[in-house]
Protein backbone atom coordinates (compact mmCIF):
# COMPACT_ATOMS: atom_id res chain seq x y z
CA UNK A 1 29.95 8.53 18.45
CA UNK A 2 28.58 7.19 21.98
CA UNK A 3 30.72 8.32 25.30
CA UNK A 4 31.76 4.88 26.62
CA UNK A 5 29.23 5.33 29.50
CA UNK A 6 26.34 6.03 27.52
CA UNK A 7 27.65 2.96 25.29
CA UNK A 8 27.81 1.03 28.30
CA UNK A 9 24.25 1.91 29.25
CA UNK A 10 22.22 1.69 26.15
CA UNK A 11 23.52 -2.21 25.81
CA UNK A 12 22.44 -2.82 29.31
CA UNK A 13 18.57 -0.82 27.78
CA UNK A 14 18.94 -3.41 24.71
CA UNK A 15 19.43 -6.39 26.92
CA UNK A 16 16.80 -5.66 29.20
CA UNK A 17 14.70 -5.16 26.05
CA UNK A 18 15.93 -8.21 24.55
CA UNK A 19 14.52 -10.57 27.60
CA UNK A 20 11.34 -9.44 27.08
CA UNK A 21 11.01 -11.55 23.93
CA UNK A 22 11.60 -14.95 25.82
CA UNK A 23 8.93 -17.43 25.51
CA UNK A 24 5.89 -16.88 27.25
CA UNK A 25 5.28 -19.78 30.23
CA UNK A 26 3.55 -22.33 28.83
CA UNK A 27 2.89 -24.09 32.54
CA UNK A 28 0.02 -22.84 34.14
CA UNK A 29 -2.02 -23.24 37.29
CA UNK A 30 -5.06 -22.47 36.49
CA UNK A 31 -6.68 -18.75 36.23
CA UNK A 32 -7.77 -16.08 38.02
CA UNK A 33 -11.70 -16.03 39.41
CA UNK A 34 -12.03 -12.50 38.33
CA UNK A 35 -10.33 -13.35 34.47
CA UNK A 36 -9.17 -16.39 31.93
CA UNK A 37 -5.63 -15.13 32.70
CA UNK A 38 -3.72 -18.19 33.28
CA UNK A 39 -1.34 -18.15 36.84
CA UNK A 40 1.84 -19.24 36.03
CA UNK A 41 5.16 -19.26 38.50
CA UNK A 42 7.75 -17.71 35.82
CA UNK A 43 8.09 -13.84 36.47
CA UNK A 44 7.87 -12.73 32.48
CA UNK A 45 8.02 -9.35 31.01
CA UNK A 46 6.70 -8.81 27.11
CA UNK A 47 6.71 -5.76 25.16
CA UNK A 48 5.58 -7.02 21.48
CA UNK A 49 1.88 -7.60 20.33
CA UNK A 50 3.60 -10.76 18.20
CA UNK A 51 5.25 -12.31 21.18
CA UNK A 52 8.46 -12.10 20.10
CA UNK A 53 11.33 -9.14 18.81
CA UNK A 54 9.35 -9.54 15.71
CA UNK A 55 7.71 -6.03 14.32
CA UNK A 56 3.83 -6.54 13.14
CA UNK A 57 3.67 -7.01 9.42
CA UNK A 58 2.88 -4.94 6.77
CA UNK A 59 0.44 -6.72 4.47
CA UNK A 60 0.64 -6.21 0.54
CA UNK A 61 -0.97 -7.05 -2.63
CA UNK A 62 1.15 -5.09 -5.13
CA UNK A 63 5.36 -4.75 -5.82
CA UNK A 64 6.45 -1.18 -5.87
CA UNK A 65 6.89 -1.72 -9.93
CA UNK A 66 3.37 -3.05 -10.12
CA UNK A 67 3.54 -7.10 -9.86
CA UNK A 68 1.36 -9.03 -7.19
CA UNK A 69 3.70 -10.89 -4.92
CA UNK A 70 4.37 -14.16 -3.91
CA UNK A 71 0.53 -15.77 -2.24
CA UNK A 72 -0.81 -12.58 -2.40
CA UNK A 73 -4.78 -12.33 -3.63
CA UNK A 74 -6.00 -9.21 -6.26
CA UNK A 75 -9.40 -8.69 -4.98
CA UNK A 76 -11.94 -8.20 -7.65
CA UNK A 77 -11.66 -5.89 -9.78
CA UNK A 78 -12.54 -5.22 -13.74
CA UNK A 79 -10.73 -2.49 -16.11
CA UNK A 80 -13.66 -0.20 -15.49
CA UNK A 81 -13.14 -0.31 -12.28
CA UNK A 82 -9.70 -0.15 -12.32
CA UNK A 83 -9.80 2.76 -14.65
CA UNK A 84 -12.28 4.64 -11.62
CA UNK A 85 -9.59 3.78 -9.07
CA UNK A 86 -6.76 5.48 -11.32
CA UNK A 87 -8.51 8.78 -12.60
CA UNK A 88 -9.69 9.13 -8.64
CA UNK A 89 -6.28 8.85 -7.92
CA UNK A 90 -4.73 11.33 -10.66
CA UNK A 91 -7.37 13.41 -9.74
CA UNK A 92 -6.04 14.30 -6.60
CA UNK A 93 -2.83 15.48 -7.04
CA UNK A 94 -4.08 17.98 -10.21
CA UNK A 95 -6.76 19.57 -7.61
CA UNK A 96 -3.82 19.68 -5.04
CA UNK A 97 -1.43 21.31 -7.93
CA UNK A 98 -3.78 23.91 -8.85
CA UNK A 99 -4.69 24.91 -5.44
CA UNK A 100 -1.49 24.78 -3.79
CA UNK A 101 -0.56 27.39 -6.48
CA UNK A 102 -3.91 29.48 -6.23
CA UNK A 103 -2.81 29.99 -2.33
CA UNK A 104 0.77 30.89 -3.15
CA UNK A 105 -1.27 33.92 -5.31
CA UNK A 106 -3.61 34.58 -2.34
CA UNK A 107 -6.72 34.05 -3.77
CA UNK A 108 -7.45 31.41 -1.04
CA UNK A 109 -6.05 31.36 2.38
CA UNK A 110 -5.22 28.02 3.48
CA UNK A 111 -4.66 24.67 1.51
CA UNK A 112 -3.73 21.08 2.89
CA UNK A 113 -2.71 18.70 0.14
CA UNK A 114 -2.63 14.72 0.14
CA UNK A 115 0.69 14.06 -2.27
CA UNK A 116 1.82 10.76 -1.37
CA UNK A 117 -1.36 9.26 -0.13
CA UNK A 118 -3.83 8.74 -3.37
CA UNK A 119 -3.53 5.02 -2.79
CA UNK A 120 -4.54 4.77 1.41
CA UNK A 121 -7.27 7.45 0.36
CA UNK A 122 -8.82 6.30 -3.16
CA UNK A 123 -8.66 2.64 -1.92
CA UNK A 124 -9.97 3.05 0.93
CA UNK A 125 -13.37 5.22 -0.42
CA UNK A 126 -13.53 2.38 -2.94
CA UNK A 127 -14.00 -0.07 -0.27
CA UNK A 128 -16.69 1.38 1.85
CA UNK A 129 -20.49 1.56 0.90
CA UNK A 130 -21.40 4.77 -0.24
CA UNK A 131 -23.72 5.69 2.99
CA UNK A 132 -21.31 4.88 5.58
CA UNK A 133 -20.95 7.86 7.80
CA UNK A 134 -16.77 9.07 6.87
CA UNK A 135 -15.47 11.21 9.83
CA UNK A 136 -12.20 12.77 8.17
CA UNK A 137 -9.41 14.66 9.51
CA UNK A 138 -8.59 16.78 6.67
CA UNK A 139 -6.82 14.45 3.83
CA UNK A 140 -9.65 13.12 2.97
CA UNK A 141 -11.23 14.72 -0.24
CA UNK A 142 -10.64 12.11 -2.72
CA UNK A 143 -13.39 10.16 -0.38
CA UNK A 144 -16.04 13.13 -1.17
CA UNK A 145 -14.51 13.02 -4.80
CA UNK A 146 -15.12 9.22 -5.15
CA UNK A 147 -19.38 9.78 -3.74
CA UNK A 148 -19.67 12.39 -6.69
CA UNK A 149 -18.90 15.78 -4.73
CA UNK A 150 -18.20 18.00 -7.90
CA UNK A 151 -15.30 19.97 -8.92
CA UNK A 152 -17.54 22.88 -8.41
CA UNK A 153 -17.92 22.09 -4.80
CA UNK A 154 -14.24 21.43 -3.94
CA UNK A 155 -13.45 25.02 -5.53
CA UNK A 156 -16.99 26.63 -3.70
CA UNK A 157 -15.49 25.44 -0.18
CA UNK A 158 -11.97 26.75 -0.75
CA UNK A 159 -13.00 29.91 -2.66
CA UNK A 160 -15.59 30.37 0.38
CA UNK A 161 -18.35 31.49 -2.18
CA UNK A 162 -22.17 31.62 -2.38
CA UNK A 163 -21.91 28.03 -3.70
CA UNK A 164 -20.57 26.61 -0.71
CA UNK A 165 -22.84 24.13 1.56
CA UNK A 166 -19.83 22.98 3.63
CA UNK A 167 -20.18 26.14 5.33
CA UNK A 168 -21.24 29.18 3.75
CA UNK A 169 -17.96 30.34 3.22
CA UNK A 170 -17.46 30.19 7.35
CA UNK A 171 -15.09 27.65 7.68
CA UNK A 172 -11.30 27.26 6.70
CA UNK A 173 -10.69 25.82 3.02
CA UNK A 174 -10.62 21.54 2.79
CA UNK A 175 -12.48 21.71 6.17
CA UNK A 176 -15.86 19.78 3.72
CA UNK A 177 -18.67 18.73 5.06
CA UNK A 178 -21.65 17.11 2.70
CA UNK A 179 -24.97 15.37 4.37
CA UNK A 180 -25.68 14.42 0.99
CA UNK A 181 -22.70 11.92 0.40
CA UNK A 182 -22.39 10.71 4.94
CA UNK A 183 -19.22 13.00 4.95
CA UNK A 184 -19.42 14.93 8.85
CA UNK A 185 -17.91 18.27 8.58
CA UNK A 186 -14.22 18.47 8.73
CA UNK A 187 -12.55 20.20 12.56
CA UNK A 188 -9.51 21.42 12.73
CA UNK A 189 -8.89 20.42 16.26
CA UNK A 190 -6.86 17.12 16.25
CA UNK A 191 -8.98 13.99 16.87
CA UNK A 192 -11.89 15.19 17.68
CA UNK A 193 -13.04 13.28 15.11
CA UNK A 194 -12.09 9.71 16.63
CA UNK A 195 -14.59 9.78 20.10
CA UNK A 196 -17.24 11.18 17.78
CA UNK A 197 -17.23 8.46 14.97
CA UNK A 198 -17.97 5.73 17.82
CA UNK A 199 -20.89 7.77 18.39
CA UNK A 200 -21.94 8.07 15.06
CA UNK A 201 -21.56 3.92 15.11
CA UNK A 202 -23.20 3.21 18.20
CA UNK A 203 -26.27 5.40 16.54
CA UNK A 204 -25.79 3.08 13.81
CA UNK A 205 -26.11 -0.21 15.53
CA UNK A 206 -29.33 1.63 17.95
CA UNK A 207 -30.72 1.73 14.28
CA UNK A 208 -32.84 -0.69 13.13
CA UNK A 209 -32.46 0.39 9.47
CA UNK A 210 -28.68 0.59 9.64
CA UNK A 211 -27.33 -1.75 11.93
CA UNK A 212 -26.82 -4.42 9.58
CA UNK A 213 -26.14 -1.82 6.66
CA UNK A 214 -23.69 1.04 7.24
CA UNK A 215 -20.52 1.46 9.83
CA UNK A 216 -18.73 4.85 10.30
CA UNK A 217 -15.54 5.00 8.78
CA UNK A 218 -12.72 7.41 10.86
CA UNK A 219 -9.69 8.97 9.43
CA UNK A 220 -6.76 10.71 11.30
CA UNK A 221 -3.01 11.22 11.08
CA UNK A 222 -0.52 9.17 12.87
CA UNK A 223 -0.18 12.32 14.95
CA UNK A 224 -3.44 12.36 15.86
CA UNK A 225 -2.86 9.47 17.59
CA UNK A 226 -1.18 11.17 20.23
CA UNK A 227 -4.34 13.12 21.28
CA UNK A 228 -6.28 11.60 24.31
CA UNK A 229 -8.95 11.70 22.18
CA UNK A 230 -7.87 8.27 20.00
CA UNK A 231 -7.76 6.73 23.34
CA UNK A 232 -11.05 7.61 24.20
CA UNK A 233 -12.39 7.23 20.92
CA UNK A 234 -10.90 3.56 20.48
CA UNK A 235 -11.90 2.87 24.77
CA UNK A 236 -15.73 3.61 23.39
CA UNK A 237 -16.21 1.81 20.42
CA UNK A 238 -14.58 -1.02 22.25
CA UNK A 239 -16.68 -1.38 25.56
CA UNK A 240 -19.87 -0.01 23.91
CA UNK A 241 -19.42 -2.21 21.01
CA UNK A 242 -20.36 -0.33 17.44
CA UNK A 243 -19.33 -0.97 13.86
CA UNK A 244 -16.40 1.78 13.93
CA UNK A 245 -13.87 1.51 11.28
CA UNK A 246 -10.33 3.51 12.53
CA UNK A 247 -8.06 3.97 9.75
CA UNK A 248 -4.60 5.36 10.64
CA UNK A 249 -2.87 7.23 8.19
CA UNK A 250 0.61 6.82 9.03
CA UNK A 251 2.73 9.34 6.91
CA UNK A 252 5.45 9.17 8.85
CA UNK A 253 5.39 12.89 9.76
CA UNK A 254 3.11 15.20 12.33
CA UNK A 255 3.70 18.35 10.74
CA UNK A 256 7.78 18.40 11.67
CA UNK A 257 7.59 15.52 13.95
CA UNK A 258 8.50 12.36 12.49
CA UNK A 259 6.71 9.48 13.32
CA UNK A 260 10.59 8.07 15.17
CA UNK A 261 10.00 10.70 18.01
CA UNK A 262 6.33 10.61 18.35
CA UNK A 263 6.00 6.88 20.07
CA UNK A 264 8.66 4.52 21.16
CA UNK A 265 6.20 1.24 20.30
CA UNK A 266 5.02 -0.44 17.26
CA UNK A 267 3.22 2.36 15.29
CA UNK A 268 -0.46 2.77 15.85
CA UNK A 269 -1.69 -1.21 15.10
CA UNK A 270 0.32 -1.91 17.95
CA UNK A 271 -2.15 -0.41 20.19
CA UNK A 272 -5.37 -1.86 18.66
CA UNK A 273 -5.29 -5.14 20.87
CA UNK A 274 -4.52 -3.08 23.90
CA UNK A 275 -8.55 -2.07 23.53
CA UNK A 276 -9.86 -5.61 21.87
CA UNK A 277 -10.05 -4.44 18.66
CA UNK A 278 -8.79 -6.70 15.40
CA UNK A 279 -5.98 -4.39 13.90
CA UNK A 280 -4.16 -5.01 10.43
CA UNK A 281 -1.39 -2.58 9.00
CA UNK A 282 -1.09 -2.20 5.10
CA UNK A 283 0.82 -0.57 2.66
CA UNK A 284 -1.13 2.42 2.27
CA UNK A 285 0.73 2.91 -0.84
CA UNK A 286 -0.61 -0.42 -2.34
CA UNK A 287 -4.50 0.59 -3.67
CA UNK A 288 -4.97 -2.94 -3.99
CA UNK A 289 -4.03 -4.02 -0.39
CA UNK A 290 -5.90 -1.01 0.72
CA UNK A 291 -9.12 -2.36 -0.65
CA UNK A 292 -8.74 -5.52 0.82
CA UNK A 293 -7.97 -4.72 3.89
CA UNK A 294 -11.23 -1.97 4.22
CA UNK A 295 -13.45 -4.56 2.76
CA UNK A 296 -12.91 -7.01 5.06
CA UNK A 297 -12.58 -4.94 8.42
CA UNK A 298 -15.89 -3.65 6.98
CA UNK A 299 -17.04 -7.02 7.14
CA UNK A 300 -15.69 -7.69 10.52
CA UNK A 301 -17.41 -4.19 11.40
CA UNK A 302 -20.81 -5.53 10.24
CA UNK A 303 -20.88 -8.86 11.29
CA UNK A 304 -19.32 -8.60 14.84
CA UNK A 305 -20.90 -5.20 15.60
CA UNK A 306 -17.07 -4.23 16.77
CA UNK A 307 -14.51 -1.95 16.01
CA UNK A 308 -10.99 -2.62 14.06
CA UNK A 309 -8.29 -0.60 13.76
CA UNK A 310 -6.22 -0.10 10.06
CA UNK A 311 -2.72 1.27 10.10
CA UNK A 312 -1.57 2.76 6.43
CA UNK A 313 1.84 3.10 6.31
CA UNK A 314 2.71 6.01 3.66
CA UNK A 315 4.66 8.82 2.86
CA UNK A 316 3.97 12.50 2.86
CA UNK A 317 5.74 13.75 -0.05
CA UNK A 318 3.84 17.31 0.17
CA UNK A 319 4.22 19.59 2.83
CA UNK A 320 2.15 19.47 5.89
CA UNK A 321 0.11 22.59 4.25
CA UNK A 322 0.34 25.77 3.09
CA UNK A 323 1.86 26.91 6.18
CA UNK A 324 4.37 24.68 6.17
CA UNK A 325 8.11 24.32 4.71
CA UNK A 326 8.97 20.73 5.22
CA UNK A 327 12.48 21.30 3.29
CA UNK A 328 13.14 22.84 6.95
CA UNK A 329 13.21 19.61 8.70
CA UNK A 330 13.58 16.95 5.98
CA UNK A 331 15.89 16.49 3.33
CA UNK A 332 14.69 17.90 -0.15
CA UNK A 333 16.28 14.42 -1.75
CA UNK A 334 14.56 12.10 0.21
CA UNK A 335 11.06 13.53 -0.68
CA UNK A 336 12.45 13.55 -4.23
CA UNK A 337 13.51 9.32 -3.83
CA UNK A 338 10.37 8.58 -1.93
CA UNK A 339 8.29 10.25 -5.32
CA UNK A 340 10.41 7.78 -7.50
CA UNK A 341 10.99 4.77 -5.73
CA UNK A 342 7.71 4.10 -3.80
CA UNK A 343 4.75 6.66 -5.64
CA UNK A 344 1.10 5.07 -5.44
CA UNK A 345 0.48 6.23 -8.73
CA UNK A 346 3.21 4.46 -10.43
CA UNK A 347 2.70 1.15 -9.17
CA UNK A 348 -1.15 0.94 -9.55
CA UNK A 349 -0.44 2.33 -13.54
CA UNK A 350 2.38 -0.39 -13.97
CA UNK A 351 -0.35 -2.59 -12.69
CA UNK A 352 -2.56 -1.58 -15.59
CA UNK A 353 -0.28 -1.73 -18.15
CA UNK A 354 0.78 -5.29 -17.44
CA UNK A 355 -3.04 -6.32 -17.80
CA UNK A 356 -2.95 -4.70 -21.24
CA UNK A 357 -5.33 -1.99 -19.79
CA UNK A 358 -3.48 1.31 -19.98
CA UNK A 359 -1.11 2.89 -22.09
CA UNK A 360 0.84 5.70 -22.68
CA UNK A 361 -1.87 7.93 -24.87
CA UNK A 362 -4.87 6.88 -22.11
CA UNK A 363 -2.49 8.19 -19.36
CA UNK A 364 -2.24 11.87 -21.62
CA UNK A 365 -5.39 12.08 -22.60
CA UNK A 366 -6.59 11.84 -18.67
CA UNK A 367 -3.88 14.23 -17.63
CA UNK A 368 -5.32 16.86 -20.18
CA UNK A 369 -8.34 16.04 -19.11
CA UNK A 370 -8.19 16.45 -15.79
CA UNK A 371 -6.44 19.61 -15.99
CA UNK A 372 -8.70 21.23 -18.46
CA UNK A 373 -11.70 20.00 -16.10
CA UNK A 374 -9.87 21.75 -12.78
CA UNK A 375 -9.02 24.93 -14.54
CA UNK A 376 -12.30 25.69 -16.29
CA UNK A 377 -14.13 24.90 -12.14
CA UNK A 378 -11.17 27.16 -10.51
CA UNK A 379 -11.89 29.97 -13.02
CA UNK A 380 -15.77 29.79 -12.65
CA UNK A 381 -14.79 30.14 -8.60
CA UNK A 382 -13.37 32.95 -9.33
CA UNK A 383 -16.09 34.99 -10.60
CA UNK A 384 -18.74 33.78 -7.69
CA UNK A 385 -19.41 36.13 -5.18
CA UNK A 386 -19.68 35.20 -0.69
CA UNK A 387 -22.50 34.12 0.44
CA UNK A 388 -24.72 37.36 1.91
CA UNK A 389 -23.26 39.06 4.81
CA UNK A 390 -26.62 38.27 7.05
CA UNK A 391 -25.72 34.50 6.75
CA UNK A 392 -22.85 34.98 9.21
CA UNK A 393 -25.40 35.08 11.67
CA UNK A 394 -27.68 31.87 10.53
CA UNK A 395 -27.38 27.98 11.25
CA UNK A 396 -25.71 28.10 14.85
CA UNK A 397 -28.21 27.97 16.93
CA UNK A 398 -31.80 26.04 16.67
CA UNK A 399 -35.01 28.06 18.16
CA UNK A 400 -35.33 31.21 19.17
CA UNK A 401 -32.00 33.35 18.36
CA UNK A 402 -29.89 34.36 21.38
CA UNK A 403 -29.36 38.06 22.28
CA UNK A 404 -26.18 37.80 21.92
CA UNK A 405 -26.52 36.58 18.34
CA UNK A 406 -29.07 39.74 17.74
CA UNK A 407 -27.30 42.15 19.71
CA UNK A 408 -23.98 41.69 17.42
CA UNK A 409 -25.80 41.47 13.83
CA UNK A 410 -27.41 45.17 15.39
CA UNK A 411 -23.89 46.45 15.50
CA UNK A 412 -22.76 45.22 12.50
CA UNK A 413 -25.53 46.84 10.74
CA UNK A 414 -25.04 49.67 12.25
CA UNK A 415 -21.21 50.38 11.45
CA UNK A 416 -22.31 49.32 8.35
CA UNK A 417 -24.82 52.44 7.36
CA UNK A 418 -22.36 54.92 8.95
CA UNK A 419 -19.32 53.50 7.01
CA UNK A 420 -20.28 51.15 3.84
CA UNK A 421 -21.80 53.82 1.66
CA UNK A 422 -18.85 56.11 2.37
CA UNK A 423 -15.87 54.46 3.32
CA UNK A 424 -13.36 53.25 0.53
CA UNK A 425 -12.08 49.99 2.09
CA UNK A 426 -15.78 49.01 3.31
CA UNK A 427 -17.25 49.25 0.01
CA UNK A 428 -15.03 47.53 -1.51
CA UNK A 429 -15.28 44.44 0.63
CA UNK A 430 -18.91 44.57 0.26
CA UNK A 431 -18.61 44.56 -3.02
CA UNK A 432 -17.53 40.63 -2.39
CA UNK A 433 -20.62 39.44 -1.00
CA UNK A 434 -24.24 38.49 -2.65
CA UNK A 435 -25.86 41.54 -2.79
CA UNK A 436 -23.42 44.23 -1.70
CA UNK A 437 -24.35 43.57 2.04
CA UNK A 438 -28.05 44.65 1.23
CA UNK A 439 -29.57 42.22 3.19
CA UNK A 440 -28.24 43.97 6.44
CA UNK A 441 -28.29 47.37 5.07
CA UNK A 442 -31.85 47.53 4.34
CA UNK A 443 -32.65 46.17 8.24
């Protein structure tokens, strides 16, 4: 309970607030030379992007049990696509099953799972063209998934193995990266990302055979939001106009943080007219609202050349990653509600079933299937050996190599014929690359 004082004090806060909402003066006199900002003679404070006490909605297609509410429009969609959108979705949380176990054994050293978020994700990869440019903060897999990045690759990238074109095994585990599919390599540095996707959009419009065609579409946590980096990110795109698409995934937690102590505003959208940019926030648990929403801020992208912000408002029902025990800071029965009450999954299959187009034997036949697909790629992982030990050298710098760069692969090579044909725990990590470490040993 409050001390009187501090009682006394926060209604005086809440009735300061409150006279912020009054109506805005409608008598003006006319503007300013340098702006259209009308004069007016009534000193008025506001603190709302709506102009009122009133929060900014959350638009929806789908109930949680499934139904379409009230006005609300289904974009298009057939039972083959609708089927795509599903096994995408199931899809996810098998990969993140079977990998969040496979780090508990140690076999790989870092996971980051997206439990909770198959709808804001799926939906959202459904809705963009398959060449625009996807900047991702690391969540972001089922978009690769959904452009035809195999099982294979998923597991080469985590495993680190000579499969992997991500990285050559150099780069933490879910940190992908695929030319072939417009997916930029994943940082682990907190909104980096967001500054660098309005470059990659302003390169877009500057192209002749793109401008009209592609936009770059940026991901990042709530808590990325933070960063000075989605200010200057969101500053760029909007006074160097380009076709940047942000999309907010707000999942009410960064890391431990919840999203209640992180900003004292409106969420994220509430800071997308701040830079001119049209903002929307969806249910990033409804795949269908998701989908309409990207589709038409992709239009809006395309045809105004300008930027426009998406705020998904989700849950993170996993843990922040492998490194992480949420159970320390959040209640273990409110995860469990959230997974019952409000699961992505559930309402787009309710969905289904209601249009007569999935039942109880398609959803266990999937399930198997999906399983049986993940296991037989995890255990082929497995058996793949690192990429050779020469490549840690390759692919940073362009030109002529830098001493530097020579001078360490010299030592390395060196340690390695006085100690890898003799030394126990040498050989045996040798043993792990493609070709034993030949490639250096025979310099």
């Amino acid at each position: 309970m409050l001390p009187r004082r501090a009682f006394q004090k926060l209604s005086l806060i809440q009735k300061r607030a409150s006279s912020t909402t009054a109506q805005i003066p409608t008598q003006t006199h006319g503007h300013l030379p340098s702006s259209q900002s009308p004069i007016v003679s009534k000193l008025h404070f506001f603190n709302s992007v709506t102009g009122g006490s009133q929060k900014i909605p959350t638009y929806r297609v789908l109930d949680g049990v499934g139904k379409p509410i009230d006005g609300a429009e289904i974009p298009e969609l057939d039972q083959s696509f609708a089927h795509k959108l599903y096994e995408n979705m199931q899809l996810l949380p098998t990969l993140d099953t079977v990998l969040y176990n496979v780090q508990r054994q140690g076999k790989i050293s870092f996971y980051m799972t997206s439990h909770g978020e198959e709808a804001t994700i799926v939906g959202s990869a459904a809705a963009l063209a398959m060449d625009d440019e996807v900047l991702g903060q690391y969540r972001e897999m089922g978009v690769l998934l959904w452009r035809g990045f195999s099982l294979d690759s998923v597991m080469a990238q985590c495993f680190g193995n000579e499969e992997d074109t991500s990285g050559k095994g150099r780069q933490m585990p879910v940190h992908f990266g695929s030319p072939e599919h417009h997916f930029h390599t994943i940082s682990s540095p907190l909104a980096t990302q967001i500054p660098q996707a309005a470059g990659v959009a302003y390169a877009l419009r500057r192209n002749p055979e793109r401008r009209n065609r592609s936009i770059a579409a940026c991901f990042f946590g709530e808590g990325a939001a933070s960063e000075g980096d989605f200010h200057a990110g969101l500053l760029l795109a909007s006074t160097i106009p380009s076709p940047t698409l942000f999309i907010a995934r707000n999942n009410g937690f960064a890391i431990s943080t919840p999203s209640t102590e992180q900003f004292y505003g409106d969420g994220i959208a509430s800071r997308g007219p701040g830079y001119g940019i049209d903002t929307v926030r969806v249910d990033g648990n409804d795949i269908l609202a998701v989908i309409s929403a990207v589709r038409e801020a992709r239009r809006r992208c395309l045809e105004g050349g300008r930027a426009v912000l998406i705020e998904a408002m989700s849950y993170r029902v996993g843990h922040h990653s492998t490194s992480d025990d949420s159970f320390a800071y959040r209640a273990r029965s409110e995860v469990e509600d959230r997974k019952r009450i409000d699961n992505p999954i559930t309402r787009f299959r309710l969905f289904m079933e209601s249009r007569g187009w999935w039942n109880s034997d398609a959803e266990e036949e999937l399930k198997a299937r999906l399983k049986a697909d993940v296991m037989k790629s995890f255990k082929r992982a497995e058996t793949l050996k690192r990429c050779e030990l020469g490549e840690l050298f390759t692919d940073v710098y362009g030109g002529e190599e830098p001493w530097n760069i020579t001078e360490q692969r010299n030592e390395l090579t060196g340690l390695l014929k006085k100690y890898g044909n003799t030394w126990e725990p040498w050989q045996k990590e040798l043993a792990k690359f493609k070709n034993n470490g030949q490639d250096l040993l025979q310099r």
